[in-house]
N, C-alpha and C. Protein backbone atom coordinates (compact mmCIF):
# COMPACT_ATOMS: atom_id res chain seq x y z
N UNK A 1 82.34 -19.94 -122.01
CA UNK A 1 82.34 -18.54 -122.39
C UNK A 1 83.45 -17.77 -121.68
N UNK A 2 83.56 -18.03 -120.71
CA UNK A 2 84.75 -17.46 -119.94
C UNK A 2 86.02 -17.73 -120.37
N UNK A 3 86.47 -19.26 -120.64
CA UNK A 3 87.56 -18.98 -122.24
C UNK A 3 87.78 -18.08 -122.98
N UNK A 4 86.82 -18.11 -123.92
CA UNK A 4 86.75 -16.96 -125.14
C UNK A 4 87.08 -15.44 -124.74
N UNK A 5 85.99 -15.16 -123.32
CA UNK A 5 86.48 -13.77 -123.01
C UNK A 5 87.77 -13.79 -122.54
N UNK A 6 88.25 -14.76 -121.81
CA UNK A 6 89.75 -14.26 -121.45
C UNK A 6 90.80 -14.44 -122.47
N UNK A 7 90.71 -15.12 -123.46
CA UNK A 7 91.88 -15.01 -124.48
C UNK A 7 91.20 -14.37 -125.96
N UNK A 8 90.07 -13.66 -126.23
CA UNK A 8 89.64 -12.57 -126.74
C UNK A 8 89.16 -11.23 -126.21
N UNK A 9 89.72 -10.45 -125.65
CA UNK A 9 89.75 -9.20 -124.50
C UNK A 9 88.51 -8.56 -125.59
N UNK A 10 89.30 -8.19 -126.97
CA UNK A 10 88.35 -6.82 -127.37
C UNK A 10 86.76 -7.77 -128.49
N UNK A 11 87.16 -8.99 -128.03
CA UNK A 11 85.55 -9.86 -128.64
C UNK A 11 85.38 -9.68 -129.95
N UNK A 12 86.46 -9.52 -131.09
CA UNK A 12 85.63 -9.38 -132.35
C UNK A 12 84.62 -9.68 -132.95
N UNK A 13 84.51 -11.15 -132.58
CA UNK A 13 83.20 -12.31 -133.38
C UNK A 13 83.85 -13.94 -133.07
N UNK A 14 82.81 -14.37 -133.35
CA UNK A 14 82.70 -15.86 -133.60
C UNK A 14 82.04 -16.20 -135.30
N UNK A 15 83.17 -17.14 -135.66
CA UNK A 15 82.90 -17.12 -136.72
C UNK A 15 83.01 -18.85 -136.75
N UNK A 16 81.43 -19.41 -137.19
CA UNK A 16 81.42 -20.90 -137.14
C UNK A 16 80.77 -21.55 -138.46
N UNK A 17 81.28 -21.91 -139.22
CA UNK A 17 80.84 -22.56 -140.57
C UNK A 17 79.51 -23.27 -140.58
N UNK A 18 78.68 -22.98 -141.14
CA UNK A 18 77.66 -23.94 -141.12
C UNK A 18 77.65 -24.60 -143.12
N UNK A 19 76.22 -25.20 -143.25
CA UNK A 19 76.22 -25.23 -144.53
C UNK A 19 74.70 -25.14 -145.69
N UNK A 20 74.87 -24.88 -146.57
CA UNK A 20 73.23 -24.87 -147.00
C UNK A 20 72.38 -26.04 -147.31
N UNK A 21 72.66 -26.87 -146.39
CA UNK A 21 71.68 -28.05 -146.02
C UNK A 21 70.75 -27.51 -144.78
N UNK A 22 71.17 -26.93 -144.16
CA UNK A 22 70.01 -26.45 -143.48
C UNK A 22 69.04 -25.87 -143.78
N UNK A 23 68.58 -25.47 -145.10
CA UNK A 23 67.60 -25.69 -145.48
C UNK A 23 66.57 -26.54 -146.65
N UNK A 24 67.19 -28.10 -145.94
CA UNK A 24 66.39 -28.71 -146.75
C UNK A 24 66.99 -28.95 -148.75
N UNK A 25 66.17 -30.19 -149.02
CA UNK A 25 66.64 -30.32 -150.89
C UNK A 25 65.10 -29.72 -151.30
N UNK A 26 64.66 -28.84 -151.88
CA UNK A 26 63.47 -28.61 -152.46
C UNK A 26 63.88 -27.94 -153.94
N UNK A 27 63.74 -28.53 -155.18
CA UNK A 27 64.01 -28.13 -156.07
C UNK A 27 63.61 -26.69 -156.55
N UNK A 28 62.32 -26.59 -156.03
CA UNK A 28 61.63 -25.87 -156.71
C UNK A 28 61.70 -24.59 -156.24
N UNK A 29 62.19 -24.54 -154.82
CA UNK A 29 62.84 -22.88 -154.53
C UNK A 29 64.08 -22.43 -154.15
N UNK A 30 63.78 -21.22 -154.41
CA UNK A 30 65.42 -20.83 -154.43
C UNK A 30 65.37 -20.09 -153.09
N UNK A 31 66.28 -20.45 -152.06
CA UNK A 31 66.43 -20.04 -150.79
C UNK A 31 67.49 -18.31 -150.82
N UNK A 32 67.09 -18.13 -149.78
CA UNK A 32 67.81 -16.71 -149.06
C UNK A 32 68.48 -16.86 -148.09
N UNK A 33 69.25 -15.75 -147.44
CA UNK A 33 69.54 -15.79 -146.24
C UNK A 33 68.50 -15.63 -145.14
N UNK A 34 67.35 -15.27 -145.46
CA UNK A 34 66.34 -14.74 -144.75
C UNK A 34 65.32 -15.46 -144.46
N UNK A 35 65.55 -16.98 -145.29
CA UNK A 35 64.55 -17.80 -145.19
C UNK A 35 64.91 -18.90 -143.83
N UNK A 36 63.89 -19.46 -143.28
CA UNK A 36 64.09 -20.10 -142.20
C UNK A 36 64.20 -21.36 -142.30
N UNK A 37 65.07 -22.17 -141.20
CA UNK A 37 65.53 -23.55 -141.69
C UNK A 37 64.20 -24.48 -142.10
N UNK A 38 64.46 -26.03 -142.48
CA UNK A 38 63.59 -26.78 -143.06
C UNK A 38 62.92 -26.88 -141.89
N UNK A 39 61.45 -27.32 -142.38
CA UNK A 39 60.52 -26.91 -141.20
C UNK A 39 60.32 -28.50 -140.85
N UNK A 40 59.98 -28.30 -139.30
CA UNK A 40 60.20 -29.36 -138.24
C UNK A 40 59.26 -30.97 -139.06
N UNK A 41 59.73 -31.45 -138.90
CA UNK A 41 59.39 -32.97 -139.07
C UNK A 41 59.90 -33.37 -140.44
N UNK A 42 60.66 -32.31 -141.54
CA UNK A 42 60.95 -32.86 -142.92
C UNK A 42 63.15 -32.61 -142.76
N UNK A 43 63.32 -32.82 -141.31
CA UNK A 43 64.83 -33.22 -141.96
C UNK A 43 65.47 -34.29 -141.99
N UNK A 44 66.51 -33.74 -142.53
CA UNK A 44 67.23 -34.97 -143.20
C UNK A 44 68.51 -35.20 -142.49
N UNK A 45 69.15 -36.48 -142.06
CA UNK A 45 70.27 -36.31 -141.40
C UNK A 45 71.04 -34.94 -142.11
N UNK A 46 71.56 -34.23 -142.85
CA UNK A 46 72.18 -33.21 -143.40
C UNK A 46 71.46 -31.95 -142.70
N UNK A 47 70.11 -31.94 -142.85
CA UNK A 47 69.76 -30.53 -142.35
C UNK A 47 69.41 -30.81 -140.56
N UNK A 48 69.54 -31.78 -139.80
CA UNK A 48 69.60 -31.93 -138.79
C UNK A 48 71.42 -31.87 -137.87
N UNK A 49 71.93 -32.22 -138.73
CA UNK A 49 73.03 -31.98 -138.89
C UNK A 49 73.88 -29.90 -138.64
N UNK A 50 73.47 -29.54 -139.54
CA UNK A 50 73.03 -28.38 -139.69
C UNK A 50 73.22 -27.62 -138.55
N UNK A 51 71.47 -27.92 -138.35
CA UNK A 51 70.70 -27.19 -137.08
C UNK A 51 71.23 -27.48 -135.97
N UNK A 52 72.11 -28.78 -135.66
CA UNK A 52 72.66 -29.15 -134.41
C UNK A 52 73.95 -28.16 -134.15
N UNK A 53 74.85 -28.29 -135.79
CA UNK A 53 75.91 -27.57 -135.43
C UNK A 53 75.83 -25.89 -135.16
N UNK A 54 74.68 -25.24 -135.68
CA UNK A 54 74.49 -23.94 -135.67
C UNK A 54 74.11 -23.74 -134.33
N UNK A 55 73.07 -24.70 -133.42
CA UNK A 55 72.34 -24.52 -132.17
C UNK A 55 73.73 -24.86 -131.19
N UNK A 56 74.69 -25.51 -131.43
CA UNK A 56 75.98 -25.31 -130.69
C UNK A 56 76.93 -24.18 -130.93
N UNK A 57 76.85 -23.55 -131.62
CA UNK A 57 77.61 -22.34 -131.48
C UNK A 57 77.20 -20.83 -130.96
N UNK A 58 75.72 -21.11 -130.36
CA UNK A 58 74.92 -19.85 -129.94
C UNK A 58 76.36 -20.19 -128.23
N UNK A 59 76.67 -19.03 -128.19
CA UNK A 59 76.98 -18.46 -126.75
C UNK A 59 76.60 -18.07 -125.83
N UNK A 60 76.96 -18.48 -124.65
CA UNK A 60 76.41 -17.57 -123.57
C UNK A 60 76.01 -16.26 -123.44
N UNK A 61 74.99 -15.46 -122.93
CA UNK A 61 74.78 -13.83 -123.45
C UNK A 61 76.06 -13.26 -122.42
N UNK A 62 76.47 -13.80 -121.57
CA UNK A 62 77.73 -13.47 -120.65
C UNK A 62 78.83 -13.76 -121.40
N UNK A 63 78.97 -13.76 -122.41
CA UNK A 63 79.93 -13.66 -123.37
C UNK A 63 80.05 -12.73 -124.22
N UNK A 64 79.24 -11.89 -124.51
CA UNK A 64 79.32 -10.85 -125.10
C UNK A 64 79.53 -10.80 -126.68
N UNK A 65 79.84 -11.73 -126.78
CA UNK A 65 80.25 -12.10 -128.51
C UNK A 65 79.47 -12.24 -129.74
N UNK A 66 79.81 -11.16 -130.46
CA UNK A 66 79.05 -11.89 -132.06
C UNK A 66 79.17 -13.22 -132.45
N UNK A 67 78.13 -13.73 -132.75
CA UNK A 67 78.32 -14.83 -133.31
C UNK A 67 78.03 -15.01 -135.11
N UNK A 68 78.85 -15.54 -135.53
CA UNK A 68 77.95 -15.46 -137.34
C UNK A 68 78.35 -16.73 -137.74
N UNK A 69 76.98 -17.61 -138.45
CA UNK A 69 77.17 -18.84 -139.00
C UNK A 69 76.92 -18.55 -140.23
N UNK A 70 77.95 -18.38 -141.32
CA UNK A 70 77.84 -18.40 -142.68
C UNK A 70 77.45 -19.85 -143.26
N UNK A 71 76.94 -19.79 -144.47
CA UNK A 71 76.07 -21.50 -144.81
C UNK A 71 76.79 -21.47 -145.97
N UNK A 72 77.78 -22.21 -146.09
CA UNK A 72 78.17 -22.26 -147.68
C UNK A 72 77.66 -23.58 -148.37
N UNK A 73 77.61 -23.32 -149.74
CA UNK A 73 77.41 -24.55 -150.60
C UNK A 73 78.42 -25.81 -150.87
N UNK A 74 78.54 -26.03 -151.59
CA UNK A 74 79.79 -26.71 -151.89
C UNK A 74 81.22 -26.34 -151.98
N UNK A 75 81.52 -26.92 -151.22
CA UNK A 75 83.49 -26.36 -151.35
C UNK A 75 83.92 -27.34 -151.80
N UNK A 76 84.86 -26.67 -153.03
CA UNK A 76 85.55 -27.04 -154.02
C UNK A 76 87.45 -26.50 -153.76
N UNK A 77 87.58 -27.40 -152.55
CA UNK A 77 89.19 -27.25 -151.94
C UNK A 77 90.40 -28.62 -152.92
N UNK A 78 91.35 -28.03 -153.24
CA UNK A 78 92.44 -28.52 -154.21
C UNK A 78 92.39 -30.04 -153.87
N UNK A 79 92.14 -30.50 -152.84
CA UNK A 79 92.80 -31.88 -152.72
C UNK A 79 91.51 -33.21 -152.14
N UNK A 80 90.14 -32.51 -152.67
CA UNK A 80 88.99 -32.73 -152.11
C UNK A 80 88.70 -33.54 -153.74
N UNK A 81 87.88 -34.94 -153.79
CA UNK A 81 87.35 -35.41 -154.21
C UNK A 81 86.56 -34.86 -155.40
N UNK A 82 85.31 -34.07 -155.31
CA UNK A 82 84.92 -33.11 -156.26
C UNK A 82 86.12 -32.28 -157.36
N UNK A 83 87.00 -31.88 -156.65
CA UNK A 83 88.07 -30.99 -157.50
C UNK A 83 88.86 -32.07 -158.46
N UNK A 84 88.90 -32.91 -157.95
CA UNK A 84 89.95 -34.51 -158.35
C UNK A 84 89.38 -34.84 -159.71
N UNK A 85 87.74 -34.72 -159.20
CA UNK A 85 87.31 -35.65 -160.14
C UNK A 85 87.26 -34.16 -161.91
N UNK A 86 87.22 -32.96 -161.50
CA UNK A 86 86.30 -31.98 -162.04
C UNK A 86 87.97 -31.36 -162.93
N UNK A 87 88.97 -31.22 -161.89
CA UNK A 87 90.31 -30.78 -161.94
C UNK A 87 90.80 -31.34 -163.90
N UNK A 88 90.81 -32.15 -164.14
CA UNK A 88 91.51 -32.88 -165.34
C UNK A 88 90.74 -32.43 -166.65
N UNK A 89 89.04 -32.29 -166.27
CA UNK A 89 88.50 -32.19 -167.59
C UNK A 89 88.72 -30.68 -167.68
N UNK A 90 88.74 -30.03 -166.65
CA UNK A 90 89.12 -28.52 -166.57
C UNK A 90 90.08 -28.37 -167.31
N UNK A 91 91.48 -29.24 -166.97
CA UNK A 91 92.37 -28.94 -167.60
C UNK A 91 92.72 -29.23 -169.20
N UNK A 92 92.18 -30.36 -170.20
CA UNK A 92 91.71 -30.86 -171.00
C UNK A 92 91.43 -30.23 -171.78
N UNK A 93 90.14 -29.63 -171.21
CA UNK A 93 88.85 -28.94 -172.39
C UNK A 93 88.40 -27.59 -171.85
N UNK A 94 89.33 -27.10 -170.97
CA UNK A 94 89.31 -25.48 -170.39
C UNK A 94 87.92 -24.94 -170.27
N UNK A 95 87.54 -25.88 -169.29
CA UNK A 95 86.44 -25.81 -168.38
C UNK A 95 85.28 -26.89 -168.34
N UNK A 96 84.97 -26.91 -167.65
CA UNK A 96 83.49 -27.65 -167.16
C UNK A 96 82.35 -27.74 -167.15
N UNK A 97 81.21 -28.18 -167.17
CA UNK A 97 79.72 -28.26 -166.61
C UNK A 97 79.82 -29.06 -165.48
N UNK A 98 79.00 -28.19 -164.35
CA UNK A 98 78.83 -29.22 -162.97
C UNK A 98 77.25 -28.99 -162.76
N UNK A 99 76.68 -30.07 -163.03
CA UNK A 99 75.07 -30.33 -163.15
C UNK A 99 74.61 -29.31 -164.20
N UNK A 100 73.55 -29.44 -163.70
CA UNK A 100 72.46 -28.79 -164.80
C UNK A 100 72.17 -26.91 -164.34
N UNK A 101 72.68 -26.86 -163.44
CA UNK A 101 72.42 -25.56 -162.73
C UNK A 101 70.75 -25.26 -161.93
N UNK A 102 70.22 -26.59 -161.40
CA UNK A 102 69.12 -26.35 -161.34
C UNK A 102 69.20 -27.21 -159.74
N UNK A 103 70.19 -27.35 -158.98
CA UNK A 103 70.61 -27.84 -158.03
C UNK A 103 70.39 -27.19 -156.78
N UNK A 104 69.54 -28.01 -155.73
CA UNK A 104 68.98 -26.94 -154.56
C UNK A 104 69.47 -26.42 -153.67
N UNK A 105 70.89 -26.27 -153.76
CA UNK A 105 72.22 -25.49 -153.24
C UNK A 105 72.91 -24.39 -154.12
């Protein structure tokens, strides 16, 4: 923590990626920001995963710092596998279906 404060003086934030595996695959609901991670004894390497990386980015309170773990879904970056595969029929047939839309992310 003493890092951060000395080469961030005015502390804007901490900003640490998490992802929406932390809460769990359950088809049948649709999660919030407000809802709490998968409950103890049902995770999955992914949502343990998760919870490890989010429970490492809490800071010291002698740090003074915001912290915010945004949870994103799937990233769909230019040179990433998903885009590779999704990229051509896009281009083809000017646009896509990716699943059924009923996907617990």
């Amino acid at each position: 923590s003493s890092g951060i404060n000395a080469e961030w003086p005015l502390r804007p934030g901490f900003i640490s990626a998490s992802a929406v595996g932390v809460y769990g695959l359950d088809a049948e609901k649709t999660y919030t920001e407000s809802d709490p991670p998968v409950a103890k004894g049902k995770e999955t390497y992914f949502t343990d995963l998760c919870l490890k990386w989010e429970e490492s980015s809490k800071l010291t309170e002698e740090c003074q710092t915001r912290v915010v773990n945004p949870r994103f879904g799937v990233v769909l970056a230019y040179n990433t596998d998903p885009m590779r595969m999704l990229l051509p029929q896009g281009l083809l047939f000017g646009g896509t279906v990716v699943g059924s839309g009923e996907q617990p992310f």
